[in-house]
Protein backbone atom coordinates (compact mmCIF):
# COMPACT_ATOMS: atom_id res chain seq x y z
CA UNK A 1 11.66 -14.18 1.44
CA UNK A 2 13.47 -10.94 1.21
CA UNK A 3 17.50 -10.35 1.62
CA UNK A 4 17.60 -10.45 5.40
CA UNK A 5 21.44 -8.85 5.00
CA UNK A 6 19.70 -6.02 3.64
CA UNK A 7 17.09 -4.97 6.88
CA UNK A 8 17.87 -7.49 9.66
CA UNK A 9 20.01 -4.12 11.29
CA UNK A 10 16.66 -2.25 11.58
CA UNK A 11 14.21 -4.97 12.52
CA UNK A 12 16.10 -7.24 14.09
CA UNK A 13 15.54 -6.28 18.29
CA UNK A 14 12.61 -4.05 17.36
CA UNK A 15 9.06 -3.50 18.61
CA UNK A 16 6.94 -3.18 15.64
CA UNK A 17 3.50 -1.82 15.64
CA UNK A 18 1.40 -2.41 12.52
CA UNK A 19 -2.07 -0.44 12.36
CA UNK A 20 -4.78 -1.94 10.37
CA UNK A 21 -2.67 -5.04 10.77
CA UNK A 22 -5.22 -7.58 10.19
CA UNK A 23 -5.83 -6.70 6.07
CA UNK A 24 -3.58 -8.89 2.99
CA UNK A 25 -1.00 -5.96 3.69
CA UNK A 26 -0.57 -6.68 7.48
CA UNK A 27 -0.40 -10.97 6.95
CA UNK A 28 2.55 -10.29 4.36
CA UNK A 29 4.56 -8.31 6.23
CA UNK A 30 4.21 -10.58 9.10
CA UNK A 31 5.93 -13.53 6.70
CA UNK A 32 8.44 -11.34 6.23
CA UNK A 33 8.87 -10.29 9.54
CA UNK A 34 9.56 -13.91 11.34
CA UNK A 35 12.35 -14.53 8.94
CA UNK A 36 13.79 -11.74 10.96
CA UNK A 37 14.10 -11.34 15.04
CA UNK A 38 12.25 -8.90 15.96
CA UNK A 39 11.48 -8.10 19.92
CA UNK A 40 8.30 -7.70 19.54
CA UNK A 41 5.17 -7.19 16.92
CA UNK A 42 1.92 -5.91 17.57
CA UNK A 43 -0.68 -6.33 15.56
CA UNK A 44 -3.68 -3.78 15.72
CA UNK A 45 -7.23 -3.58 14.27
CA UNK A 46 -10.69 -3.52 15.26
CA UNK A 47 -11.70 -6.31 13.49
CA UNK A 48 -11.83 -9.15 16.08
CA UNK A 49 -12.55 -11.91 13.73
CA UNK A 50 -9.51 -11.37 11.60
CA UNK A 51 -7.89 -10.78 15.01
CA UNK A 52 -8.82 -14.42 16.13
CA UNK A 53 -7.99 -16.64 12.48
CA UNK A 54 -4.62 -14.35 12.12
CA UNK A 55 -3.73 -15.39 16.52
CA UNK A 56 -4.66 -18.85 15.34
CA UNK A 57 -2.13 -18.75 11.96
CA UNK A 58 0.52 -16.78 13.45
CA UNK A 59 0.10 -17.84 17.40
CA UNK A 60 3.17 -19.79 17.24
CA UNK A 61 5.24 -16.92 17.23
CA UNK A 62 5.21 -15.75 21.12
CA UNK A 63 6.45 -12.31 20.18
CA UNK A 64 3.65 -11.62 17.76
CA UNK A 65 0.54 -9.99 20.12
CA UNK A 66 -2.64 -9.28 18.62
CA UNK A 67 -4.63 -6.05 19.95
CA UNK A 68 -7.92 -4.61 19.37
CA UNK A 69 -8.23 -0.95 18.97
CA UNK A 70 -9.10 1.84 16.52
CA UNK A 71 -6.81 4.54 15.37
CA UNK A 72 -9.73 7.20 15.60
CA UNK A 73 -9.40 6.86 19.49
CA UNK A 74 -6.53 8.62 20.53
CA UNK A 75 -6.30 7.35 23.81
CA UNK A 76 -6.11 3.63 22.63
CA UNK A 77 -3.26 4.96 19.92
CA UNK A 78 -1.17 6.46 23.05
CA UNK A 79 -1.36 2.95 25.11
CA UNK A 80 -0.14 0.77 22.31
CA UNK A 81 2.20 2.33 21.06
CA UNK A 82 4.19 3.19 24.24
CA UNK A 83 7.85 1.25 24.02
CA UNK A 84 7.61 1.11 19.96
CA UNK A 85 10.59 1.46 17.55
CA UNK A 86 8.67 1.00 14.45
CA UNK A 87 4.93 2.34 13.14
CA UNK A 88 4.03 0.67 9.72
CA UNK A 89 0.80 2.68 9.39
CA UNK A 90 -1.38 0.61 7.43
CA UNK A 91 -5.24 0.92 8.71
CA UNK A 92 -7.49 2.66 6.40
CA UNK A 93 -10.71 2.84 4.78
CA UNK A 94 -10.05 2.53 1.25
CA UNK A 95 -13.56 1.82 -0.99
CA UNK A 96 -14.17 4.08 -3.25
CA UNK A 97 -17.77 4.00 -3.81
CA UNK A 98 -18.34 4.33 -0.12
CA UNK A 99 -16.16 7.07 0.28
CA UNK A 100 -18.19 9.60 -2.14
CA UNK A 101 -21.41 8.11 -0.23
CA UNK A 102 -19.96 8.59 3.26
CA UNK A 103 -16.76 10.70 3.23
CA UNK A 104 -16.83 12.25 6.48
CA UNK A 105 -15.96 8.65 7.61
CA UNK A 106 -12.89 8.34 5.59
CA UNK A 107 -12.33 11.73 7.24
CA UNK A 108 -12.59 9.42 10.61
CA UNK A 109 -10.25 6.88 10.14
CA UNK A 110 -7.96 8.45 7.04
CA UNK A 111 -7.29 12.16 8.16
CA UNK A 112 -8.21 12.08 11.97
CA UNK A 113 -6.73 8.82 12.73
CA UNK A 114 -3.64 9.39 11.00
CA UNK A 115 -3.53 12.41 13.24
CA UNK A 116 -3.73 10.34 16.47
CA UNK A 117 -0.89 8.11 15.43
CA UNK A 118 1.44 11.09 14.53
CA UNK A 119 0.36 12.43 18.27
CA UNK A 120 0.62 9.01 20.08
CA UNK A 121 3.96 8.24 18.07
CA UNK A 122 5.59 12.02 19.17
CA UNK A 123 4.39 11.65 23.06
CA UNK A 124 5.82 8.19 23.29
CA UNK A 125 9.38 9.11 21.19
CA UNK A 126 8.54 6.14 18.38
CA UNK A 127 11.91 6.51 16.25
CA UNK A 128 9.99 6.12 12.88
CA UNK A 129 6.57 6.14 11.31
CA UNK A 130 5.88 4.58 7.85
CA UNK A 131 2.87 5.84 6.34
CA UNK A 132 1.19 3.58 3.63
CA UNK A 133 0.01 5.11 1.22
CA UNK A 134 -1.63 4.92 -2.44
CA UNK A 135 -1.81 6.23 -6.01
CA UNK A 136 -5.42 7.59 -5.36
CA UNK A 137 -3.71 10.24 -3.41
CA UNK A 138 -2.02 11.34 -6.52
CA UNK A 139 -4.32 14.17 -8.09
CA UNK A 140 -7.48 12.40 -6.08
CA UNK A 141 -10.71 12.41 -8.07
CA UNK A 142 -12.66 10.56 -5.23
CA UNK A 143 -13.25 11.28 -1.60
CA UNK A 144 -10.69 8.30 -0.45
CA UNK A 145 -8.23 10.12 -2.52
CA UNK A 146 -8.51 13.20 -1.04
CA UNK A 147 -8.11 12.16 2.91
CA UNK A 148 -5.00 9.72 1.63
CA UNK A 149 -3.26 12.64 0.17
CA UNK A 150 -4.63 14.60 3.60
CA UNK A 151 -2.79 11.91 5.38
CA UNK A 152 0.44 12.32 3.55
CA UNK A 153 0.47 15.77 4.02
CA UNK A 154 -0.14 15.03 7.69
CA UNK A 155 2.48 12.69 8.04
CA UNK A 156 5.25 13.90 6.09
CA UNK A 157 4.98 17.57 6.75
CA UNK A 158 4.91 16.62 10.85
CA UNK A 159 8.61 17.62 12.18
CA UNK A 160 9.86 16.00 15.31
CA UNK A 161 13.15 15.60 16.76
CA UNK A 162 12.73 12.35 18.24
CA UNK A 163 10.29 10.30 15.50
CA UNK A 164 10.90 10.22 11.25
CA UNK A 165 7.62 10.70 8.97
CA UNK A 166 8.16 8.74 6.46
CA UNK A 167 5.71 7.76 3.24
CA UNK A 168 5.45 4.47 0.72
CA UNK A 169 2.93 5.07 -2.30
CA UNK A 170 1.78 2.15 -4.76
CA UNK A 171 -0.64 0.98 -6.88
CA UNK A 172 -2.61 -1.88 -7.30
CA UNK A 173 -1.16 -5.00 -5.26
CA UNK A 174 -2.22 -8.13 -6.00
CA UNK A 175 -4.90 -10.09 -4.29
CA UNK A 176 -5.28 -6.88 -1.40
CA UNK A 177 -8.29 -5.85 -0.73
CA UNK A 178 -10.35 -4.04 -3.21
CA UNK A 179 -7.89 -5.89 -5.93
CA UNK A 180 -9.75 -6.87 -9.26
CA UNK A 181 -7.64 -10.22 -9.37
CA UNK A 182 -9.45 -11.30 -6.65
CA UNK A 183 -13.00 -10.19 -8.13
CA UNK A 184 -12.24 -11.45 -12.10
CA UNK A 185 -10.84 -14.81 -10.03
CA UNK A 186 -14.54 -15.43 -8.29
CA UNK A 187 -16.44 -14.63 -11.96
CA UNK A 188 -14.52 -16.92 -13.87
CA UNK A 189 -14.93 -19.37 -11.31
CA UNK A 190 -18.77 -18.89 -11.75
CA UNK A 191 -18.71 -18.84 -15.37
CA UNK A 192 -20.22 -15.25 -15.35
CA UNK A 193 -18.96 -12.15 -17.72
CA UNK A 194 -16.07 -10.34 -16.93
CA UNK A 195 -17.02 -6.74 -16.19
CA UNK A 196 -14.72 -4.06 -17.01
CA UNK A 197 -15.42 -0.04 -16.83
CA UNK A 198 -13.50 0.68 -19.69
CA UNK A 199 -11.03 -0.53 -22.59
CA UNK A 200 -8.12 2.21 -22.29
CA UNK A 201 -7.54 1.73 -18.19
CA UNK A 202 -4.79 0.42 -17.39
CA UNK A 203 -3.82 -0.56 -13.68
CA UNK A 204 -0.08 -1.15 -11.94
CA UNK A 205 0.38 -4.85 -10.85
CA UNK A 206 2.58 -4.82 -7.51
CA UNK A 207 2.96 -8.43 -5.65
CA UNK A 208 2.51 -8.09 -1.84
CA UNK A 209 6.24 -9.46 -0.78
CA UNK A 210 7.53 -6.02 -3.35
CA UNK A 211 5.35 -3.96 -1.49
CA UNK A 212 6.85 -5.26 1.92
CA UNK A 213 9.88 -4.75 0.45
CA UNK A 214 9.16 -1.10 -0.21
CA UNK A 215 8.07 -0.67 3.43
CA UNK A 216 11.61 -2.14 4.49
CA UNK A 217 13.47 -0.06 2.44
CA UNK A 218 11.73 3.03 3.38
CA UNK A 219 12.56 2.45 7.37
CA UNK A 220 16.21 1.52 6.37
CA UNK A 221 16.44 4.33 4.16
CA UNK A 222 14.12 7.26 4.98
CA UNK A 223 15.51 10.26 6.85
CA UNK A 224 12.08 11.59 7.34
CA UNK A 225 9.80 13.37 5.29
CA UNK A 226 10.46 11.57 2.19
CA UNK A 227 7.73 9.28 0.30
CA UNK A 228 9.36 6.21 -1.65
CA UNK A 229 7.65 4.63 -4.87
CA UNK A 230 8.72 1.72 -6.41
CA UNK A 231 9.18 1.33 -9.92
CA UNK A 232 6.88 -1.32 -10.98
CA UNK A 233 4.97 -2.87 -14.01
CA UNK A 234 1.29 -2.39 -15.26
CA UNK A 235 -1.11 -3.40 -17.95
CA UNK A 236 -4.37 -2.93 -19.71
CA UNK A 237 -7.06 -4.03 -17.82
CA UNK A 238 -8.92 -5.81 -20.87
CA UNK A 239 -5.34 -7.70 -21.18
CA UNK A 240 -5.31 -8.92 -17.68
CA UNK A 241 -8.50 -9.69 -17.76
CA UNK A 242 -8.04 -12.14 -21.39
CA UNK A 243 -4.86 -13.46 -19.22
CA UNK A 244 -6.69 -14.88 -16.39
CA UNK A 245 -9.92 -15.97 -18.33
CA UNK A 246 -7.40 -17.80 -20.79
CA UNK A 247 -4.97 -19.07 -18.09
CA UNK A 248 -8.44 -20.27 -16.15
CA UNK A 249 -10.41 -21.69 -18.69
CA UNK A 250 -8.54 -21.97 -22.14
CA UNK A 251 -10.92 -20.00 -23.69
CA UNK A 252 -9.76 -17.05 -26.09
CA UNK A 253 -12.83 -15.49 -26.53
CA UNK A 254 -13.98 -15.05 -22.84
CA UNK A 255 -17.23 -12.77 -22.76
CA UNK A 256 -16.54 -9.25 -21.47
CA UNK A 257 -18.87 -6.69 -20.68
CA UNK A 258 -17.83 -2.85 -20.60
CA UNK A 259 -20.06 -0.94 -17.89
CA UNK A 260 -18.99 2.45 -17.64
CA UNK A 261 -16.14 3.87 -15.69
CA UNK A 262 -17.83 4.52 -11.92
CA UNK A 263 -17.79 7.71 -9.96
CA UNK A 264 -14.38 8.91 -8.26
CA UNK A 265 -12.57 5.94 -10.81
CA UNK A 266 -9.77 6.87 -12.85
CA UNK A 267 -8.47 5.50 -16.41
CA UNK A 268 -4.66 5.56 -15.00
CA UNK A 269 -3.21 5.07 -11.85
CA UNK A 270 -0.52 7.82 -11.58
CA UNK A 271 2.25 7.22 -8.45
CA UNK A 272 4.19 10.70 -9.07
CA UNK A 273 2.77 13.87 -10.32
CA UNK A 274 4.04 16.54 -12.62
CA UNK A 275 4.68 18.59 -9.89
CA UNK A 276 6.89 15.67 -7.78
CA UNK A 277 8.66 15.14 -10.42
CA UNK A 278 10.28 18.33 -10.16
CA UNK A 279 11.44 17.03 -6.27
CA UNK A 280 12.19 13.57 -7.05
CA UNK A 281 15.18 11.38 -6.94
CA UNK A 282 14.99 8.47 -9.63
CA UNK A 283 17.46 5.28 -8.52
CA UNK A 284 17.11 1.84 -10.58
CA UNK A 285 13.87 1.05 -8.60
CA UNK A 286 12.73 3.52 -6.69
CA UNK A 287 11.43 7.38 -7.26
CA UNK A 288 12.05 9.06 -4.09
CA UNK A 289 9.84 13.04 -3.56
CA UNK A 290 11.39 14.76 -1.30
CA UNK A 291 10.17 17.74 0.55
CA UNK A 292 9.51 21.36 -1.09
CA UNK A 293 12.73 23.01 -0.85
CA UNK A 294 14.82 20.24 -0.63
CA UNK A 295 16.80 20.30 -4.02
CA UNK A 296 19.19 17.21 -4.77
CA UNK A 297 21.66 16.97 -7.02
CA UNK A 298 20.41 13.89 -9.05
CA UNK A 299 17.06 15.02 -9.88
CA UNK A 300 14.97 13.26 -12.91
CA UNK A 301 16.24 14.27 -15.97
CA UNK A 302 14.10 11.85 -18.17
CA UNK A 303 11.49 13.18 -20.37
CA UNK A 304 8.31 11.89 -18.69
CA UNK A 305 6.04 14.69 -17.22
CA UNK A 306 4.83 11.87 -14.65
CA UNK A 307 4.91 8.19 -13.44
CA UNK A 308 2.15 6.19 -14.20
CA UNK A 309 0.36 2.91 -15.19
CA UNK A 310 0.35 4.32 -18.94
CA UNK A 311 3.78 5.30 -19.04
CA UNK A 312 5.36 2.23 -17.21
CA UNK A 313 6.60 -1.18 -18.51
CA UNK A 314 3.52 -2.77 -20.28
CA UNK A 315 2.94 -6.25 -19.42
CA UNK A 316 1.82 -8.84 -22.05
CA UNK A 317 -0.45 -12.27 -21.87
CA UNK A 318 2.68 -14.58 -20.90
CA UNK A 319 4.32 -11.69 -18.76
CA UNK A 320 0.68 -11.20 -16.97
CA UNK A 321 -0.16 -14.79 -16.57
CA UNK A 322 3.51 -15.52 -15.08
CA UNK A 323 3.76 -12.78 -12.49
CA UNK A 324 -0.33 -14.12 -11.27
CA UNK A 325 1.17 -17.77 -11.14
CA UNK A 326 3.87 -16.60 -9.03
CA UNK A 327 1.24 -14.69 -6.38
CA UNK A 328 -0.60 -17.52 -6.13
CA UNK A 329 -3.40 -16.56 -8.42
CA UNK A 330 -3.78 -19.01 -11.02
């Protein structure tokens, strides 16, 4: 549970809508959200299977509503989100080997839908949008990349009187979808090799409550246009994968096979570029880039070029196994 002193003033009485509500993303923040008292929480997809096991899990809760609908159609994105106080934009496509197949329909959902929100949330006078978002928008190399960082620019560039922009960017988050915890869990469990593109990547490990957390503090914080990263651990992805096969099975010498890094995949996950460093606000745990022109007075001073999963806190066996045990993993 987070510090409810810390965000109970801006949920507390509030209509939340969460798009793409129905993914690991959208079930955390909702155990966040009932330690809280908000008015009301909608949660949207088009997925009306998740829809019915989350109403069945959650249905308790008489101010948590569950709502089909699709950000690409903009009429359905100016219904629900009449009345709304908070947007925590989560729906996406996010695949990567689909998206170089089939971009145009990351285009759909990423860059057009995001564009139907920003509309919908304007017309109806939402007070603030969060827009999740993710390191493959930093210097994209795949197709899911490129609309994410689309979207940002979307978002965050959008001025409006009555409604803040505001952006959250992380890396890999344990156990959410498209995770390789999740995927090395499942082979181990099988007793099959553990397949790994190559020996140098090296990945950010985020648990989901930090990354609710970093939604929080971005509505409580953000003054709009802003995009909030939180400082956060990684580790070589042969090392977490030794970690789980030993914490699993005992065994040191756990086969591992090395396939070949796959089209649009990178070997580091950066969260802030070269060039946002140059706009960026360092705290203890957060980098906040602010807008071009915006100077501040504490910009980063340190010596790193960038933020990424190479340059971050390296995690080790113990450290790795530990922070899986406490997301439920092992």
């Amino acid at each position: 549970m987070l510090n409810y002193s810390m965000y109970n003033n801006v949920l507390d009485g509030k209509n939340i809508l969460i798009t793409g509500g129905t993914g690991s993303l959208g079930n955390d923040i909702l155990k966040e959200l009932v330690n809280y008292s908000p008015n009301k929480v909608i949660v949207l997809s088009r997925d009306e299977n998740k829809q019915f096991h989350m109403k069945n899990l959650w249905g308790k809760y008489p101010y948590i509503d569950f709502v089909l609908g699709d950000i690409r159609d903009a009429h359905r994105m100016m219904e629900v989100t009449k009345e709304i106080d908070i947007i925590i934009h989560a729906a996406a496509l996010k695949h990567i080997p689909p998206s170089e197949r089939e971009p145009m329909e990351f285009i759909k959902t990423n860059v057009l839908g995001a564009k139907n929100v920003i509309d919908a949330a304007i017309h109806n006078k939402v007070p603030v949008v969060i827009e999740v978002g993710t390191d493959k928008a930093v210097k994209p190399v795949n197709a899911y990349g490129m609309t994410k960082a689309l979207q940002e620019k979307l978002m965050l560039s959008t001025k409006s009187n009555g409604t803040r922009f505001v952006g959250v960017r992380y890396g890999n988050v344990i156990g959410s979808r498209g995770s390789v915890v999740p995927f090395f869990k499942e082979k181990i469990e099988k007793g099959e090799p553990l397949t790994i593109t190559v020996p140098t990547m090296t990945r950010f490990l985020l648990k989901l409550p930090d990354a609710v957390d970093l939604i929080f503090y971005a509505i409580k914080n953000g003054g709009g246009g802003e995009l909030f990263v939180k400082k956060m651990p990684a580790a070589n992805i042969v090392d977490l994968a030794k970690a789980m096969a030993y914490a699993m099975t005992g065994k040191e010498d756990y086969p591992i096979e090395f396939i070949g890094i796959r089209p649009g995949e990178k070997i580091h996950e950066l969260l802030v570029s070269e060039d946002e460093m140059h706009r960026a606000v360092e705290t203890d745990n957060h980098y906040i880039i602010h807008d071009f022109g915006k100077k501040k007075s504490n910009l980063i001073t340190k010596n790193i070029t960038e933020y990424g999963s190479h340059n971050t806190e390296q995690l080790d066996r113990e450290q790795i196994i530990s922070l899986l045990k406490e997301s439920g993993w092992l």
